[in-house]
PDB file of N, CA and C in Angstrom:
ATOM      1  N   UNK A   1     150.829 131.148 -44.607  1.00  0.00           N
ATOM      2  CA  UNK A   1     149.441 130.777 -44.580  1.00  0.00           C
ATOM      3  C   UNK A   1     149.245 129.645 -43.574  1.00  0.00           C
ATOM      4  N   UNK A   2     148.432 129.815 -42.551  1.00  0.00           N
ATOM      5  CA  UNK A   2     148.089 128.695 -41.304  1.00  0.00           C
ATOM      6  C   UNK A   2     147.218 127.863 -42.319  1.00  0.00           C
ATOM      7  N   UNK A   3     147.321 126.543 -41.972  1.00  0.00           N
ATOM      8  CA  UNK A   3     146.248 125.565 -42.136  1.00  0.00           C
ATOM      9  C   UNK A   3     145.822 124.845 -40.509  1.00  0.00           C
ATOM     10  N   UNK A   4     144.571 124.277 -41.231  1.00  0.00           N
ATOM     11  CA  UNK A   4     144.176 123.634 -40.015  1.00  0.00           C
ATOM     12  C   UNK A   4     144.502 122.070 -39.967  1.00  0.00           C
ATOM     13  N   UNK A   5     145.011 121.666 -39.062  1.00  0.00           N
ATOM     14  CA  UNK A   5     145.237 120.240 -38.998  1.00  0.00           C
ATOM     15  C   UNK A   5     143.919 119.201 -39.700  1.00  0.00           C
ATOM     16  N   UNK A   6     144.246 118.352 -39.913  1.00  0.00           N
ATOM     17  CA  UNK A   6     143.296 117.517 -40.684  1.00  0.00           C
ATOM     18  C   UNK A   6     142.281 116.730 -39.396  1.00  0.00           C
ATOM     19  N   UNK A   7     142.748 116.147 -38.504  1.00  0.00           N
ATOM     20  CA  UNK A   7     142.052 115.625 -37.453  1.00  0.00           C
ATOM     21  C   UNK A   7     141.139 117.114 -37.093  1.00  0.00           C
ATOM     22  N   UNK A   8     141.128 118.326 -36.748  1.00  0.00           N
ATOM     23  CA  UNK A   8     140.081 118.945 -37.057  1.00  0.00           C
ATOM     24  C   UNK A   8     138.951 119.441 -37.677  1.00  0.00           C
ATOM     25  N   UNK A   9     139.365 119.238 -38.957  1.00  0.00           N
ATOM     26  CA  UNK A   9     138.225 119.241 -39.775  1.00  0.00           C
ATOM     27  C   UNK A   9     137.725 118.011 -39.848  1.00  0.00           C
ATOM     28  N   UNK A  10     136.310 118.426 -39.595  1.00  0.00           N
ATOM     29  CA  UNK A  10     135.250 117.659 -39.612  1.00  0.00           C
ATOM     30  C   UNK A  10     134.451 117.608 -40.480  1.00  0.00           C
ATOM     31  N   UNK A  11     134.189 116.307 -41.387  1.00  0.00           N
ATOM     32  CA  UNK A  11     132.794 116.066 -42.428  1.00  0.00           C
ATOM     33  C   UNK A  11     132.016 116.743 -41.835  1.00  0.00           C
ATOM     34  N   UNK A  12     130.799 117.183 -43.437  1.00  0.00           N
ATOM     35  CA  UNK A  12     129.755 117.619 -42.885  1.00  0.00           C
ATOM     36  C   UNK A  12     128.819 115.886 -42.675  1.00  0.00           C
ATOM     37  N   UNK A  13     129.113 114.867 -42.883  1.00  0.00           N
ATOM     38  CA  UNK A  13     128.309 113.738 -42.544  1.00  0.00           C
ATOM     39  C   UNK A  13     128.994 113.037 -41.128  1.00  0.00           C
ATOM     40  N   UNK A  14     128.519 112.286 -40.912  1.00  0.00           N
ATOM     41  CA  UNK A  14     128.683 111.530 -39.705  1.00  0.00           C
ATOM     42  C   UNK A  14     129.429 110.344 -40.416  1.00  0.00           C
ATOM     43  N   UNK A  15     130.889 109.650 -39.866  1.00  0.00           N
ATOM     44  CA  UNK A  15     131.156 108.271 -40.208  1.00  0.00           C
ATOM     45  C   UNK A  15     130.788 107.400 -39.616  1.00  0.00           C
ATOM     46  N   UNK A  16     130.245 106.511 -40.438  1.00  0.00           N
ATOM     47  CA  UNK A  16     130.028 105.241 -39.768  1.00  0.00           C
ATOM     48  C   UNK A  16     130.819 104.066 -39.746  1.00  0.00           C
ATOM     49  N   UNK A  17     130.892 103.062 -38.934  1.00  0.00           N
ATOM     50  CA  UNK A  17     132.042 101.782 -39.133  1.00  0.00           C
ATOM     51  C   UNK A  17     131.066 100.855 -39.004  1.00  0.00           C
ATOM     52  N   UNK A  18     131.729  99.492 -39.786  1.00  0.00           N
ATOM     53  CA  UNK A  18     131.180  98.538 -39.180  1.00  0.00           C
ATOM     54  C   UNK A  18     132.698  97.664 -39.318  1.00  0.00           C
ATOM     55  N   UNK A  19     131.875  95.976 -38.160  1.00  0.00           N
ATOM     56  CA  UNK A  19     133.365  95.424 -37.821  1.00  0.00           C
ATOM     57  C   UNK A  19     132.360  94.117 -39.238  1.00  0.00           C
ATOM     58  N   UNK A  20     133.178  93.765 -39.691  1.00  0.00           N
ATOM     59  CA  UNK A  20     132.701  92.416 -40.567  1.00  0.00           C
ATOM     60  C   UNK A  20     133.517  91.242 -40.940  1.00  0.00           C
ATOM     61  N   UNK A  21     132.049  90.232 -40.385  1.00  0.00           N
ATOM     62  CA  UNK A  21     133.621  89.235 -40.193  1.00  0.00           C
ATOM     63  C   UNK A  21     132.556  88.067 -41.880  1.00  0.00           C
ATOM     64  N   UNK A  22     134.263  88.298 -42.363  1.00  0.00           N
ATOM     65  CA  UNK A  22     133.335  87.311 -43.834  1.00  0.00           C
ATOM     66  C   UNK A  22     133.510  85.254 -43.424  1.00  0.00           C
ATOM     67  N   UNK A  23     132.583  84.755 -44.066  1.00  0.00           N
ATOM     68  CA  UNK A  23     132.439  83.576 -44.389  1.00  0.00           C
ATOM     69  C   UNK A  23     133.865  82.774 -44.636  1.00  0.00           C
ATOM     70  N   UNK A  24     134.178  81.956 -44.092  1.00  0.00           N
ATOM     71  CA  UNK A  24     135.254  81.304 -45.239  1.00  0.00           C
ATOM     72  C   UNK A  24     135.047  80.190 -46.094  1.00  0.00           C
ATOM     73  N   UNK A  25     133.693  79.989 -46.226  1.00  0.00           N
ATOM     74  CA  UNK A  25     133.419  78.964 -47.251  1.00  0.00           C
ATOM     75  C   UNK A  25     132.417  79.611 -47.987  1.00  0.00           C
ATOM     76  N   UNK A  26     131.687  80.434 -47.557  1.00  0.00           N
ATOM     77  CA  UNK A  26     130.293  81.272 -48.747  1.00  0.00           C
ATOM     78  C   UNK A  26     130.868  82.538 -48.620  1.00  0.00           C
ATOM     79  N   UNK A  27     131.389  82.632 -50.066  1.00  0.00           N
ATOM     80  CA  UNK A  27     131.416  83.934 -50.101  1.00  0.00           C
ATOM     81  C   UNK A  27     130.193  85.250 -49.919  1.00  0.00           C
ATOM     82  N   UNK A  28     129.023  84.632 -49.844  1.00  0.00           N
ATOM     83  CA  UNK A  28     128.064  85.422 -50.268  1.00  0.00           C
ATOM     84  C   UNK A  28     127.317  85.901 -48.784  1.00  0.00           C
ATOM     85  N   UNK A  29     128.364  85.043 -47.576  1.00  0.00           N
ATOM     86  CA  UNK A  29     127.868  85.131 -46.114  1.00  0.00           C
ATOM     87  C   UNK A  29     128.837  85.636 -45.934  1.00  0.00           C
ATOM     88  N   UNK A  30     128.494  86.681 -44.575  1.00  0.00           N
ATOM     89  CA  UNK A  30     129.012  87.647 -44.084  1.00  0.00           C
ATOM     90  C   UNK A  30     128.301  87.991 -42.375  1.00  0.00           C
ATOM     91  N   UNK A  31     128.448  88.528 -41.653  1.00  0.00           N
ATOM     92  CA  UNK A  31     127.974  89.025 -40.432  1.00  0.00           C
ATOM     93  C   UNK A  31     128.798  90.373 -39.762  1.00  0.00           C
ATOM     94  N   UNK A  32     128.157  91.246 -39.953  1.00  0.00           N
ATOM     95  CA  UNK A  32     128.767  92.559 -39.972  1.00  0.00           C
ATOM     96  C   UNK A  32     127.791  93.669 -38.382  1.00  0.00           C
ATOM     97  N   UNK A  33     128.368  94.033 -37.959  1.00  0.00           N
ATOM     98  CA  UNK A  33     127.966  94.845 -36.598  1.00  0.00           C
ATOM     99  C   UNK A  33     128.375  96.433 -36.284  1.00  0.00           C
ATOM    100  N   UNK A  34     127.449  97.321 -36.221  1.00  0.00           N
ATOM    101  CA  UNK A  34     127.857  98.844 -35.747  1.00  0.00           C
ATOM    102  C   UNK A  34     129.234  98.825 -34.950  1.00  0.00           C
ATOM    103  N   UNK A  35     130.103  99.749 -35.135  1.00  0.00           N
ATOM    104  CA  UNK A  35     131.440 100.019 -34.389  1.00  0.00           C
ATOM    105  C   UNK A  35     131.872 101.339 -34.550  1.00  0.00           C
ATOM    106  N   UNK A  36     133.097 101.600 -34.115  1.00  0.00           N
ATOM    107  CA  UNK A  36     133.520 103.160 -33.765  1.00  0.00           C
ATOM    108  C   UNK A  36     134.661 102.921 -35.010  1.00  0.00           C
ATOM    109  N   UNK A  37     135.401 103.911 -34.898  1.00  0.00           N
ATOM    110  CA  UNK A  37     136.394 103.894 -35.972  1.00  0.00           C
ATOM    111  C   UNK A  37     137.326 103.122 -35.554  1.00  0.00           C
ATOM    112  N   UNK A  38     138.052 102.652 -34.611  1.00  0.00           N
ATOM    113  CA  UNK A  38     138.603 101.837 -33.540  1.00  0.00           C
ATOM    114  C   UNK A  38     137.986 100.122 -33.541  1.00  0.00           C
ATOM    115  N   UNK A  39     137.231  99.969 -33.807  1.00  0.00           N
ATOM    116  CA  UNK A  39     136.318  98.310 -34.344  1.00  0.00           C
ATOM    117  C   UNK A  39     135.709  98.069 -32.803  1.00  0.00           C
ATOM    118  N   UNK A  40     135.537  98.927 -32.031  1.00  0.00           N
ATOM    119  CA  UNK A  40     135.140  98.675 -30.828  1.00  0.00           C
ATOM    120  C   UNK A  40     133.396  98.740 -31.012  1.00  0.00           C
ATOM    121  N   UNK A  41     132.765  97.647 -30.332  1.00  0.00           N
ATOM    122  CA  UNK A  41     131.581  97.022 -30.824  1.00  0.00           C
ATOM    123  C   UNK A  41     130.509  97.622 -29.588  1.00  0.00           C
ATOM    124  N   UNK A  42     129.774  98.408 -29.632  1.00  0.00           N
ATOM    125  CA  UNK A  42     128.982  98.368 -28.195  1.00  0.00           C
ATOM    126  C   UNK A  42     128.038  97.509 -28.336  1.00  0.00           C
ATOM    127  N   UNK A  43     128.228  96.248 -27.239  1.00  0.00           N
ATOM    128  CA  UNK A  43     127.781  95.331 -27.317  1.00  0.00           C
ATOM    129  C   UNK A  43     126.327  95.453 -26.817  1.00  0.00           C
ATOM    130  N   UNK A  44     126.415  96.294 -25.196  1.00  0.00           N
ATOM    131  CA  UNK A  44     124.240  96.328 -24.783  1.00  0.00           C
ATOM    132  C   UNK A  44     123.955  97.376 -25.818  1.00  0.00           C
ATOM    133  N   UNK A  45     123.910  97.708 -27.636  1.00  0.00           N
ATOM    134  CA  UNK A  45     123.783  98.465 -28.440  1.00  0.00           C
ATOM    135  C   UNK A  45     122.640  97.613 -29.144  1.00  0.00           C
ATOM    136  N   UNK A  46     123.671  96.055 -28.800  1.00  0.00           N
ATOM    137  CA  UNK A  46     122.985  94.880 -29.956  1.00  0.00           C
ATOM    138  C   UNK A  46     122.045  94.260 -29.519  1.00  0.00           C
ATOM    139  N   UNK A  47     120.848  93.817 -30.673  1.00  0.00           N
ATOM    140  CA  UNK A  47     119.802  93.193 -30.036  1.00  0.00           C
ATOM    141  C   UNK A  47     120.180  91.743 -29.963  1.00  0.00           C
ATOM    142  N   UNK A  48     119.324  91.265 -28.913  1.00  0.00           N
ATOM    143  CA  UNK A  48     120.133  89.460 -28.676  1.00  0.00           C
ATOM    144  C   UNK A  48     120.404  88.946 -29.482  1.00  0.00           C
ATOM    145  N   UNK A  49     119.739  89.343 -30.551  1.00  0.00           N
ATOM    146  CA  UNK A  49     119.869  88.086 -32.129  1.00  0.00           C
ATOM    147  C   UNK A  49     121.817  88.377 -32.202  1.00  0.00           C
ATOM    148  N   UNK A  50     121.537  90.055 -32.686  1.00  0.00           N
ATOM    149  CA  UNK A  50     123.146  90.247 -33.151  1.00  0.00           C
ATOM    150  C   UNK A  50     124.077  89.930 -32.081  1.00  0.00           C
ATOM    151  N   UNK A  51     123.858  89.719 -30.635  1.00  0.00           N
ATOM    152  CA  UNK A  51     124.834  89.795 -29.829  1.00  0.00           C
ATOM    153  C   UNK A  51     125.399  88.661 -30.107  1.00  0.00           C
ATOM    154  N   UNK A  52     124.085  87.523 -30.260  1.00  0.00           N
ATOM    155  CA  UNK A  52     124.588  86.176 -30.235  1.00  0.00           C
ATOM    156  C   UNK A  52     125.491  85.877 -31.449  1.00  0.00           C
ATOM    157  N   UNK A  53     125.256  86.199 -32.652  1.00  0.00           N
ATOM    158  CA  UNK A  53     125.702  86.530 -33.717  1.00  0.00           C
ATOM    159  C   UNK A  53     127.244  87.041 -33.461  1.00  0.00           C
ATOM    160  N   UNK A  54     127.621  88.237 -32.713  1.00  0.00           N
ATOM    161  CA  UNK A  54     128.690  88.488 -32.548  1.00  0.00           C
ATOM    162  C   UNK A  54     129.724  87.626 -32.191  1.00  0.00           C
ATOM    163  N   UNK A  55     129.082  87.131 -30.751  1.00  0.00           N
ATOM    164  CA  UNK A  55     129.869  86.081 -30.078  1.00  0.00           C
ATOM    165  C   UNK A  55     130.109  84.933 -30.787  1.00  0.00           C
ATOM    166  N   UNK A  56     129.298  84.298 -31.024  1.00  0.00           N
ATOM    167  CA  UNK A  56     130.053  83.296 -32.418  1.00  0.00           C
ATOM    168  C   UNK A  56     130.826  83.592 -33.190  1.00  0.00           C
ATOM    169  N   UNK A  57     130.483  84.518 -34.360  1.00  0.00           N
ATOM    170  CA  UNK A  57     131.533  84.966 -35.034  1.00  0.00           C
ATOM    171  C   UNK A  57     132.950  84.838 -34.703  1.00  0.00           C
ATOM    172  N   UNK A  58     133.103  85.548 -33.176  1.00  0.00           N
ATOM    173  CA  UNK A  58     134.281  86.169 -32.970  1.00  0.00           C
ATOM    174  C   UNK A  58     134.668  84.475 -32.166  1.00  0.00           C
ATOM    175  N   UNK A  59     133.994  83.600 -32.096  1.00  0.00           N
ATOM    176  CA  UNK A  59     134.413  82.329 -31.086  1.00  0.00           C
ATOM    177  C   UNK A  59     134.750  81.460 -32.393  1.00  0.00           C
ATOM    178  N   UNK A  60     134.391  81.994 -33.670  1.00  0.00           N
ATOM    179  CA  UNK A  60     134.942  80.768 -34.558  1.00  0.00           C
ATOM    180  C   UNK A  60     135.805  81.615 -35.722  1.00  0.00           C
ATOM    181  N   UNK A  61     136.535  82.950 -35.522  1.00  0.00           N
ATOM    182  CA  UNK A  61     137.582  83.168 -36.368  1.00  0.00           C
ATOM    183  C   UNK A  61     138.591  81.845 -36.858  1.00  0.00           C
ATOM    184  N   UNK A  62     138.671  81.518 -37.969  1.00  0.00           N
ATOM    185  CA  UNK A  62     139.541  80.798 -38.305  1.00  0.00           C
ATOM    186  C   UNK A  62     139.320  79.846 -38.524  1.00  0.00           C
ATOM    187  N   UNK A  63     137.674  79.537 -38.506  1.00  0.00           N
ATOM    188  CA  UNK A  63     137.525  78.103 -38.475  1.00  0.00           C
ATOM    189  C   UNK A  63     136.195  78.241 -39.665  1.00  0.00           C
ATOM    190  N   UNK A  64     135.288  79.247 -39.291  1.00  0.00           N
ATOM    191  CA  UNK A  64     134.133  79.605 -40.191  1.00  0.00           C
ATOM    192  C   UNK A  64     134.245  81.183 -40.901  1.00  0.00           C
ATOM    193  N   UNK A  65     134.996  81.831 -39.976  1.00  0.00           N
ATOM    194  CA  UNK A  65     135.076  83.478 -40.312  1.00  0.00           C
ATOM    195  C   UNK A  65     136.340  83.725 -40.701  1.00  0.00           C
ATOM    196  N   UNK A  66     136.393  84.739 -41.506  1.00  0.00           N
ATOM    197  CA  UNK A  66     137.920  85.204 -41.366  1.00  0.00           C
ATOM    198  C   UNK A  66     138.090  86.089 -40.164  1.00  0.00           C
ATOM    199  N   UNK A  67     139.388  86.487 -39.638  1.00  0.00           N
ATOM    200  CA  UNK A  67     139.581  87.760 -39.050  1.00  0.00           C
ATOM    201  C   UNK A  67     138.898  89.014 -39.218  1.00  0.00           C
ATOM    202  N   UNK A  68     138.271  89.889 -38.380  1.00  0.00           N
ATOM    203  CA  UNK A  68     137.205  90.967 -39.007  1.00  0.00           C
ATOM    204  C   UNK A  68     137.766  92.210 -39.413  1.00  0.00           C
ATOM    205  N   UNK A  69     137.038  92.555 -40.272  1.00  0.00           N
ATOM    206  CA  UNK A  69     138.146  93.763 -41.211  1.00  0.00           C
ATOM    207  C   UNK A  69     136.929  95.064 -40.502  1.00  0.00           C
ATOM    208  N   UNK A  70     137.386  95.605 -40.386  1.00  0.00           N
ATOM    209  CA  UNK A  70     137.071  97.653 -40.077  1.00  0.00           C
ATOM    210  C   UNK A  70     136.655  97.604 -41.409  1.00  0.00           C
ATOM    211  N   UNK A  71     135.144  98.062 -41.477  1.00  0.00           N
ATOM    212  CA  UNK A  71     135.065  98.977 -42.621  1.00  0.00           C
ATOM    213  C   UNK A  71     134.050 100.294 -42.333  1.00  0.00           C
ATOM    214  N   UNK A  72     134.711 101.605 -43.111  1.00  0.00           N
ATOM    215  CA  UNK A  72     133.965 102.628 -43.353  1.00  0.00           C
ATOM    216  C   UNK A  72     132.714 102.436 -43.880  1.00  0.00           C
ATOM    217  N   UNK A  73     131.621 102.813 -44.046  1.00  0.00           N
ATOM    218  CA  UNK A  73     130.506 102.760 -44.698  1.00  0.00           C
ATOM    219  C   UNK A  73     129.982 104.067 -45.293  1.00  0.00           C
ATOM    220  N   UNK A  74     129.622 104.303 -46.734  1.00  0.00           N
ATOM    221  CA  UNK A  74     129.772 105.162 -47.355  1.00  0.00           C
ATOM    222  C   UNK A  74     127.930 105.859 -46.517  1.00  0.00           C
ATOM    223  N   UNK A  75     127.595 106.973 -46.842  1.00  0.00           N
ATOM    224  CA  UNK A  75     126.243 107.693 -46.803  1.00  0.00           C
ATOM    225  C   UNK A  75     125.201 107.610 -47.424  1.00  0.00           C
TER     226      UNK A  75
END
């Protein structure tokens, strides 16, 4: 019996990612951005608010953010 490889079958939904980078002092803050499955961010995607948003984030890992985790996002 052939099967089909798994990287071929395709959901019938679309996945979505986002990259999210959490707070390290409020848990209840977060800043999270559209991405590919890969955490790759298209940045002219984002409106200035989020771009600026991004760039911080990612300029203060370790100091305000944690490291940003990949996440799936359910439908």
């Amino acid at each position: 019996m052939d099967t089909v490889p798994a990287p071929l079958l395709m959901p019938h939904h679309q996945r979505h990612f986002e990259l999210r980078f959490q707070s390290l002092f409020d848990a209840g803050k977060a800043l999270a951005f559209p991405c590919d499955a890969e955490g790759h961010v298209q940045l002219d995607q984002l409106s200035e608010r989020a771009l600026d948003n991004y760039l911080f984030a990612r300029a203060v890992v370790g100091r305000d953010y944690a490291a940003p985790e990949l996440r799936e996002l359910d439908d």
